[in-house]
Protein backbone atom coordinates (compact mmCIF):
# COMPACT_ATOMS: atom_id res chain seq x y z
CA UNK A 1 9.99 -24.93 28.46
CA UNK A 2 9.32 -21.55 30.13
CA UNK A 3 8.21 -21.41 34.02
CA UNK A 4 5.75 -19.21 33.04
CA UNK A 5 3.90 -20.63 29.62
CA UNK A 6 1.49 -18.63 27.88
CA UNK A 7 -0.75 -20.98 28.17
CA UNK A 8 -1.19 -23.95 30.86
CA UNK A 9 -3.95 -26.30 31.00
CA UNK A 10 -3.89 -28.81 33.64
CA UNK A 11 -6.31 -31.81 33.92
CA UNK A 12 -8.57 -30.61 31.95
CA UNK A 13 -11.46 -32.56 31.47
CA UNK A 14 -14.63 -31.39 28.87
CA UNK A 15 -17.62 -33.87 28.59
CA UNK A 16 -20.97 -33.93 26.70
CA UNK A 17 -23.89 -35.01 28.13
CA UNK A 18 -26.33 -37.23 25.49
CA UNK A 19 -28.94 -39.42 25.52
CA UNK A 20 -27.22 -42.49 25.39
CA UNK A 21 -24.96 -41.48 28.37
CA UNK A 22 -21.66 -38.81 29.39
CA UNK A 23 -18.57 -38.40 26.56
CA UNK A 24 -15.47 -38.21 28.11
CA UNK A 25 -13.92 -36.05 24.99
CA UNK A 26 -11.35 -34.96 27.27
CA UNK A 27 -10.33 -36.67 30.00
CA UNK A 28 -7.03 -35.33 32.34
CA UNK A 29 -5.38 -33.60 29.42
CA UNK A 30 -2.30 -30.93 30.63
CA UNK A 31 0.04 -29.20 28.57
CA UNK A 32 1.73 -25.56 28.23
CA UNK A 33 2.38 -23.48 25.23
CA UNK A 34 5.11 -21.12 25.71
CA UNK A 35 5.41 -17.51 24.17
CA UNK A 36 6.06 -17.70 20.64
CA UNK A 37 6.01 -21.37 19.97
CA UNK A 38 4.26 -23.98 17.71
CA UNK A 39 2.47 -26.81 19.64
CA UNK A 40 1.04 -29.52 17.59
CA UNK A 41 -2.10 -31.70 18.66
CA UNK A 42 -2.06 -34.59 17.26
CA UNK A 43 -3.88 -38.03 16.72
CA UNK A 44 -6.98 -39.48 14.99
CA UNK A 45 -10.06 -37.87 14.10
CA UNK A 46 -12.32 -38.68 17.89
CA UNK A 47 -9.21 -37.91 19.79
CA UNK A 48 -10.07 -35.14 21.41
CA UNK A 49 -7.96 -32.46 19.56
CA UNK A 50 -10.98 -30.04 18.47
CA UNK A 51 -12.73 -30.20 22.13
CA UNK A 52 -9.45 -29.34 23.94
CA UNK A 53 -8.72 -26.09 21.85
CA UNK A 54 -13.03 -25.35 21.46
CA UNK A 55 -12.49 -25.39 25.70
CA UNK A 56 -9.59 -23.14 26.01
CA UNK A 57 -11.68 -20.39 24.93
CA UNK A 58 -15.18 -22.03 25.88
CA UNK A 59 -16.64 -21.76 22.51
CA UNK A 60 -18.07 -25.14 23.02
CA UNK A 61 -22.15 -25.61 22.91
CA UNK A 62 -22.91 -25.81 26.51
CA UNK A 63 -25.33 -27.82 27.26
CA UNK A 64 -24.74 -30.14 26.29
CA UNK A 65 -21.10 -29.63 26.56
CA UNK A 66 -19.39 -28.75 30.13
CA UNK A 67 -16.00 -28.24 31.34
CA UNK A 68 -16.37 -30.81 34.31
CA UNK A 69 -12.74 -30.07 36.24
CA UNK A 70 -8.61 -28.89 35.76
CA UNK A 71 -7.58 -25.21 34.69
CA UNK A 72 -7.14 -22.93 32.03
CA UNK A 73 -4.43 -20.07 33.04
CA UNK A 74 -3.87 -18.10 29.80
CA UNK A 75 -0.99 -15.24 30.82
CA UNK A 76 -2.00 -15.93 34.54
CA UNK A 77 -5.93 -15.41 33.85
CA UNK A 78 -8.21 -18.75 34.61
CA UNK A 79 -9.91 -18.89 31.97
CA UNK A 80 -12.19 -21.75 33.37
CA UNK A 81 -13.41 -19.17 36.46
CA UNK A 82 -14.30 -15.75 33.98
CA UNK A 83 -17.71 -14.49 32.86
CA UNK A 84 -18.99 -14.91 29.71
CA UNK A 85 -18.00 -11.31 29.26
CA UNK A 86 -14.70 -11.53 30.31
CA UNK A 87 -13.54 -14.73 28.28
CA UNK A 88 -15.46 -12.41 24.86
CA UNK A 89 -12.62 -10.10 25.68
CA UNK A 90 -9.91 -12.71 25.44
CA UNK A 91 -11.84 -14.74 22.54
CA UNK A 92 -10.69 -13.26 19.20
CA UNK A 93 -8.63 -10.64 20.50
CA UNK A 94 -5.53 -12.35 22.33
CA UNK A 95 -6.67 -15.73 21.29
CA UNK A 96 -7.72 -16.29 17.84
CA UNK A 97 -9.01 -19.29 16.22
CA UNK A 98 -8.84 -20.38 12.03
CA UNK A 99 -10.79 -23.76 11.50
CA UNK A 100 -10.40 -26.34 8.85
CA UNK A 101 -13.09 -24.86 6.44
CA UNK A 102 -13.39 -21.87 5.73
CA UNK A 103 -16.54 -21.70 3.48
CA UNK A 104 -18.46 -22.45 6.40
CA UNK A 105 -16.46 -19.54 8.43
CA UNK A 106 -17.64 -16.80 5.81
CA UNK A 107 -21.14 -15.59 5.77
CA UNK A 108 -21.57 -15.94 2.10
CA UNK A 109 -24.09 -12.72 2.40
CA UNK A 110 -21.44 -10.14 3.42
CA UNK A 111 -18.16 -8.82 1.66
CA UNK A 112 -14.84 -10.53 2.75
CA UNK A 113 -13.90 -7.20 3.85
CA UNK A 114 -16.91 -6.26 5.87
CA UNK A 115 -16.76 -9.42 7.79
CA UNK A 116 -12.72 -8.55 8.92
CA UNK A 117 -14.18 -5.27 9.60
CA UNK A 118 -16.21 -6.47 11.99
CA UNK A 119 -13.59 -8.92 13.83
CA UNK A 120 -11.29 -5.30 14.38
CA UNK A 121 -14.29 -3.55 15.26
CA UNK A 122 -15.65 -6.12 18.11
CA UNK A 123 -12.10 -5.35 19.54
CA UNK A 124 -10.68 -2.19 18.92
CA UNK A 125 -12.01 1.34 18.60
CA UNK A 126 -11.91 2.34 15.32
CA UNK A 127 -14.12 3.97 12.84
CA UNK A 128 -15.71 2.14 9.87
CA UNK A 129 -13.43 3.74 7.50
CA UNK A 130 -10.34 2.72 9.46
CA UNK A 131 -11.15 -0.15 10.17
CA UNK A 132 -11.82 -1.17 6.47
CA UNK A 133 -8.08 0.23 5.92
CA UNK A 134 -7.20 -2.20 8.60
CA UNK A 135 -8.76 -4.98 6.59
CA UNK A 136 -7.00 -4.02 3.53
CA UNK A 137 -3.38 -4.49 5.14
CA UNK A 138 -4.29 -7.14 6.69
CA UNK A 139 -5.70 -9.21 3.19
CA UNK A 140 -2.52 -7.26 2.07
CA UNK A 141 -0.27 -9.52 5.08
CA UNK A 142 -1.89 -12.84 3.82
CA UNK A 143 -0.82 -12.43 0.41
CA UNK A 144 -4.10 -11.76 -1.23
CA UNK A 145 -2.96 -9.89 -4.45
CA UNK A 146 -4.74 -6.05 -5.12
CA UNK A 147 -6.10 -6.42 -1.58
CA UNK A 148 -7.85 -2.59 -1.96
CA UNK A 149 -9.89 -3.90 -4.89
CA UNK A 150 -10.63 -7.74 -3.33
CA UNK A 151 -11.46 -5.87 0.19
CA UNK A 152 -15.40 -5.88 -1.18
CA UNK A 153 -15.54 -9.15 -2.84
CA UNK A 154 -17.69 -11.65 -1.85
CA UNK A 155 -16.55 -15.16 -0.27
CA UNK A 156 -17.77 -16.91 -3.59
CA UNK A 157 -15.26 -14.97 -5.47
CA UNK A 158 -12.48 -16.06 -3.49
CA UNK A 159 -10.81 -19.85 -4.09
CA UNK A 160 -10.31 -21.73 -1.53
CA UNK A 161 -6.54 -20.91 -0.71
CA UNK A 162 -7.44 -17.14 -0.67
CA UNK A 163 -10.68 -17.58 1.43
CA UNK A 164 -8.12 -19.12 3.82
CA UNK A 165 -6.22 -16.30 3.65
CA UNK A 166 -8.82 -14.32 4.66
CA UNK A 167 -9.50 -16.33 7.98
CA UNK A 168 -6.17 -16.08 8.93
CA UNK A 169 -6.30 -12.23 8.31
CA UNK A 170 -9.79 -12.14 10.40
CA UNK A 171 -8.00 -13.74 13.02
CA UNK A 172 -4.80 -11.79 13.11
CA UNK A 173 -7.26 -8.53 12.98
CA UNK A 174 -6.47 -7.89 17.21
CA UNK A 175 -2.34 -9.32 16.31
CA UNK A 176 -3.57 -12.03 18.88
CA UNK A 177 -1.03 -13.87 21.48
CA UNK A 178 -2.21 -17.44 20.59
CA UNK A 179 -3.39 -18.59 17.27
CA UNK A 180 -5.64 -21.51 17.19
CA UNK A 181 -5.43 -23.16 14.29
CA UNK A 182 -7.90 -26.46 13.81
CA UNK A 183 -6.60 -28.49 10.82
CA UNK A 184 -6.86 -25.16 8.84
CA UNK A 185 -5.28 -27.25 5.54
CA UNK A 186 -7.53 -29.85 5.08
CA UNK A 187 -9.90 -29.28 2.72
CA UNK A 188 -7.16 -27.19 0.53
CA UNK A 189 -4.76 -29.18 -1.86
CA UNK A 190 -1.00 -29.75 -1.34
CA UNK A 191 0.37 -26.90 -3.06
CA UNK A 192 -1.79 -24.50 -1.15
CA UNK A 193 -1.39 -26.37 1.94
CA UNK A 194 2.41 -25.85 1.67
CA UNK A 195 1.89 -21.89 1.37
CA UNK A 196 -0.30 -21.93 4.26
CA UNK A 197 2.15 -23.42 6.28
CA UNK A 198 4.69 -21.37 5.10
CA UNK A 199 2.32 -18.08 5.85
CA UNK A 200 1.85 -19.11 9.30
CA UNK A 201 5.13 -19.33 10.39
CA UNK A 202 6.40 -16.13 8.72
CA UNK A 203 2.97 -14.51 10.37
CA UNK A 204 4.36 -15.87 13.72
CA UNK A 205 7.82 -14.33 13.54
CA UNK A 206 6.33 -11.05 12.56
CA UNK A 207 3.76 -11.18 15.36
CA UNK A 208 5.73 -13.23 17.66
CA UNK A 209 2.76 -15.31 18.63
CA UNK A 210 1.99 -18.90 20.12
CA UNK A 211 0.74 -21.33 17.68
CA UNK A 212 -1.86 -24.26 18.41
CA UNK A 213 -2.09 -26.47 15.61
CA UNK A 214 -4.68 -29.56 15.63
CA UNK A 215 -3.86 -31.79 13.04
CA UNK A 216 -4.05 -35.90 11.86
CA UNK A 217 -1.63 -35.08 9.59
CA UNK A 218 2.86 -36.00 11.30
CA UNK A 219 3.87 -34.61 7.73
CA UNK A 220 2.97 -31.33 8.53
CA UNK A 221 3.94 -31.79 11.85
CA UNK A 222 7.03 -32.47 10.86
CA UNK A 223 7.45 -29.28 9.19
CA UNK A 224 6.45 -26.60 11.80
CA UNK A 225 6.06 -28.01 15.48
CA UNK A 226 8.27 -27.33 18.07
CA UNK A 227 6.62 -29.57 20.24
CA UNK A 228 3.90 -31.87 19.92
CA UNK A 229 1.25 -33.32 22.19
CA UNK A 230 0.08 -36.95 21.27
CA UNK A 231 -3.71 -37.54 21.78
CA UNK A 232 -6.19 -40.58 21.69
CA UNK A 233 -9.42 -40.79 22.91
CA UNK A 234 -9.56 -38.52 25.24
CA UNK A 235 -5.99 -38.88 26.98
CA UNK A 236 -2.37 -37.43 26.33
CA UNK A 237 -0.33 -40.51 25.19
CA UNK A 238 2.96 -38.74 24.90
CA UNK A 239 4.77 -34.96 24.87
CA UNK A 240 8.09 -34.20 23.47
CA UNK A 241 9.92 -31.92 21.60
CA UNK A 242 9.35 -32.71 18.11
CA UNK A 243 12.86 -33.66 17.35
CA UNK A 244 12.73 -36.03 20.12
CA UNK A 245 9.04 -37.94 19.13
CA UNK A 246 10.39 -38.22 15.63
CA UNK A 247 14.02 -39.46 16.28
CA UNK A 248 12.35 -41.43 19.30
CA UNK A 249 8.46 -42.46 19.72
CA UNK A 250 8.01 -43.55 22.44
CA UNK A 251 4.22 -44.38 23.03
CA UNK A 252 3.14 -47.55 20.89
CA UNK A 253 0.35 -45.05 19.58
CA UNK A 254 2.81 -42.53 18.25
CA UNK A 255 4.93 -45.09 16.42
CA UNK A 256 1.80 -46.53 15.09
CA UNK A 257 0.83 -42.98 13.76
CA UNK A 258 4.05 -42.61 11.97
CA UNK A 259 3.83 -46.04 10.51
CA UNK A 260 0.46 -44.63 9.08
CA UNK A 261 2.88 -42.40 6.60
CA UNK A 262 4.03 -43.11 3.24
CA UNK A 263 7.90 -45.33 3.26
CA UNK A 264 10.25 -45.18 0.30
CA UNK A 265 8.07 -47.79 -1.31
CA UNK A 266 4.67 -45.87 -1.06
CA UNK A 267 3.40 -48.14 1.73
CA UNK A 268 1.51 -47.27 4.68
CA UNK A 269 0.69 -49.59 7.62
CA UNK A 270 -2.49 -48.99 9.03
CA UNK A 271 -3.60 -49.27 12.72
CA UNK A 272 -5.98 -52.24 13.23
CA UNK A 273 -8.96 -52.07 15.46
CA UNK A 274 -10.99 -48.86 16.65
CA UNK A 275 -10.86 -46.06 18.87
CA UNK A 276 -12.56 -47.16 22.54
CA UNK A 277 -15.94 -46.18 23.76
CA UNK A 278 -16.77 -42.70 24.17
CA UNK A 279 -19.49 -43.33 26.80
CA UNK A 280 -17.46 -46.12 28.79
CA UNK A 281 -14.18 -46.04 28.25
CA UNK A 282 -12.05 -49.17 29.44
CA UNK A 283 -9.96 -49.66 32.07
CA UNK A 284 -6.31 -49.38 31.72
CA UNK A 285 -4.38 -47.21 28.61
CA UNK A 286 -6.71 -46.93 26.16
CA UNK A 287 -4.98 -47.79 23.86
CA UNK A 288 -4.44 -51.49 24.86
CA UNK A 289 -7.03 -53.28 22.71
CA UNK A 290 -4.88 -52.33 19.66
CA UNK A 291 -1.26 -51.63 21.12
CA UNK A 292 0.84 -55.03 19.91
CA UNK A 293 3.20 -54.97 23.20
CA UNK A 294 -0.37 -54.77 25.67
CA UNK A 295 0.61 -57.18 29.07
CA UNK A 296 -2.28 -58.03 31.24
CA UNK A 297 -1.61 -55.22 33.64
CA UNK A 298 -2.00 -52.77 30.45
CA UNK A 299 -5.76 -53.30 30.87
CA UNK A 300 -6.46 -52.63 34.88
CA UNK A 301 -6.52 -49.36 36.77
CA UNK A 302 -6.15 -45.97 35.14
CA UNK A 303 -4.73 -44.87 32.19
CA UNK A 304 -0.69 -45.40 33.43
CA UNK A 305 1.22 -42.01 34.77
CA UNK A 306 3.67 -40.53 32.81
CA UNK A 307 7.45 -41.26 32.77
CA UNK A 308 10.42 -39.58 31.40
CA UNK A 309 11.07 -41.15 27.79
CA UNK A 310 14.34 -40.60 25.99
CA UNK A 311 15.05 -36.77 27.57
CA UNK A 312 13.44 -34.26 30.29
CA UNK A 313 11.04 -32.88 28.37
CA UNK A 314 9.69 -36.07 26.87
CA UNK A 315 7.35 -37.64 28.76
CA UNK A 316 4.75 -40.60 28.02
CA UNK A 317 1.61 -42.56 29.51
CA UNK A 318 2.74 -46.24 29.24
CA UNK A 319 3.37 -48.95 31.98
CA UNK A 320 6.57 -50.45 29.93
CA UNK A 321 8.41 -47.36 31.57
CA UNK A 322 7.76 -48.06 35.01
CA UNK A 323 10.85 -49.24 36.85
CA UNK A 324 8.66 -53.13 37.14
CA UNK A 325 8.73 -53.30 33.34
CA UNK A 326 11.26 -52.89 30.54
CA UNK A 327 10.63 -50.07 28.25
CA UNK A 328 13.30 -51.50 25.37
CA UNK A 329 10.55 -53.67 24.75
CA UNK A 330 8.71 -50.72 23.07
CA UNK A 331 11.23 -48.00 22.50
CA UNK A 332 13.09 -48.06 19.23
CA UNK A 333 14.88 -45.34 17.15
CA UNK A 334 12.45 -45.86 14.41
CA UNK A 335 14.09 -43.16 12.33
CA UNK A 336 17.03 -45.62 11.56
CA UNK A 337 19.22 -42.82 10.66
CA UNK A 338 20.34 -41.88 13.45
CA UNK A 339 19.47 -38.14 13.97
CA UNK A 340 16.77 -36.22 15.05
CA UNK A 341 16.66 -33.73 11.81
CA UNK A 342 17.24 -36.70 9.29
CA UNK A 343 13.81 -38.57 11.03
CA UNK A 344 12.22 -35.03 10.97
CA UNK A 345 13.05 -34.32 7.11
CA UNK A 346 12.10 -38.09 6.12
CA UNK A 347 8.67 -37.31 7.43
CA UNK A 348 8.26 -34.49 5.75
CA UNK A 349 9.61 -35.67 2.66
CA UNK A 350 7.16 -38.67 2.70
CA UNK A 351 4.71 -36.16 3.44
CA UNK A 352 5.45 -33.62 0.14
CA UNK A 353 5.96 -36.54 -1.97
CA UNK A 354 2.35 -37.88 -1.25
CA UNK A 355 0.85 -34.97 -1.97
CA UNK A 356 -0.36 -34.31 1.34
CA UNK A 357 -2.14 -37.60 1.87
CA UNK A 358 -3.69 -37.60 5.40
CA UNK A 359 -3.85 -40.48 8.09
């Protein structure tokens, strides 16, 4: 990794206060995202994927959300210490976001057009009629076909693939730095999923821009991360390079989550038990109540520091590493092939061959 990311979030920790009590959505989360990479979030739905991405650019509601402690530095800017009118600068010009659905993204009332009009418009100073070129290159970019005709369609008019599309091209409008992208392929089937994918990362080398993507999903992982940050509730269970996690998970959780894909024989093992309290979390990892190698001293203190797994850049949050314990106990080449790539391509195989099937 770079010594100077991009992006570097440090103990960050983003709560909500309710009525029944304080969530701890994130709680102590770091990581960096270095110029022109692809950094995967994953982990269950309740995680805390969403929160930590809605916090880097503090679109969160607040109340009742708050970002209670740690740092933001985007390109040596803390984000967590700017003005509302400061971080509007940042906030869809160098850092972009494209959610999961995009019918709820597009004002139904408003051309497709119009609405990436505006996006250029909030940033850059450009006339109406320019802009609306703009718009058309960009729909052009994404692969929506006659783009100068589409331009003043309506979202209804689109499918679901090309209204997509036309996130991503709202987003790109300002050729951000970092692209948040927030399980942009869910509600779209395989086939369009796969040209997503495959529209991102040819938008990223053109661009050469940093890539966030939130996802449940270690097929797609497997398919365009360079690294990947393992989450559950609330905590970083593991980093590594994404060769590295898939040749050699080494958090219980992680393993578990790749267990969760298809095998050869169309199996999947699912992970017993639930995700901890929100509102009183446990002592100890939280994932000890359903991790099958927990010890006693798995469920005392905090959740454990992290330790150097199978390389330098591959770290994880559980006691077995600790010089006390013995980490064999938990870390297995689970790829069985013996390489990195072959693990990498199995998982993405699986992944193609289920037709996108999620966690």
């Amino acid at each position: 990794m770079s010594s100077n990311p991009l992006l570097s979030v440090t103990n960050l920790e983003t709560v909500f206060h309710t009525g029944e009590g304080t969530v701890y959505a994130v709680d102590g989360v770091s990581f960096d995202v270095d110029q022109g990479e692809t950094v995967c979030i994953v982990g269950e739905s309740g995680s805390g994927k969403s929160v930590t991405t809605e916090s880097i650019t503090r679109i969160l509601q607040m109340p009742p959300g708050e970002i209670a402690g740690g740092e933001i530095i985007f390109d040596g800017q803390n984000v967590t210490e700017m003005s509302d009118d400061e971080i509007r600068k940042i906030r869809g010009g160098r850092i972009s976001h494209v959610f999961q659905n995009p019918q709820s993204a597009l004002n139904p009332v408003y051309t497709v057009g119009a609405q990436i009009r505006e996006a250029i418009q909030a940033h850059q100073d450009l006339s109406k009629d320019a802009a609306r070129e703009r718009a058309i290159e960009l729909l052009d970019e994404v692969g929506i076909p006659e783009a100068a005709s589409r331009v003043d369609d309506y979202p209804h008019e689109f499918s679901g693939g090309m209204k997509q599309r036309a996130i991503i091209a709202m987003a790109l409008a300002c050729e951000p730095d970092l692209l948040i992208a927030d399980e942009p392929t869910t509600a779209l089937d395989v086939t369009i999923e796969s040209q997503i994918l495959e529209l991102l990362m040819d938008l990223q080398e053109e661009f050469g821009m940093s890539i966030i993507f939130v996802t449940h999903d270690l097929g797609v992982v497997a398919e365009i991360a360079d690294r990947v940050i393992v989450m559950y509730a609330g905590k970083v269970m593991e980093r590594a390079d994404v060769y590295d996690l898939y040749d050699s998970p080494a958090h219980p959780y992680t393993r578990a989550l790749l267990n969760c894909l298809p095998g050869a024989s169309g199996t999947i093992e699912p992970i017993g038990g639930t995700l901890p309290s929100v509102t009183n979390p446990p002592d100890g990892c939280r994932f000890a109540d359903r991790c099958e190698y927990a010890i006693d001293d798995c469920f005392v203190g905090d959740q454990p520091e992290f330790f150097q797994a199978t390389g330098p850049d591959h770290e994880v949050s559980c006691i077995h590493y600790h010089d006390m314990y013995d980490s064999s106990v938990v870390l297995e080449d689970t790829a069985g092939e013996g390489t990195a790539t072959t693990a990498r391509e199995t998982t993405a195989g699986a992944h193609s061959e289920a037709g996108g099937d999620r966690l």
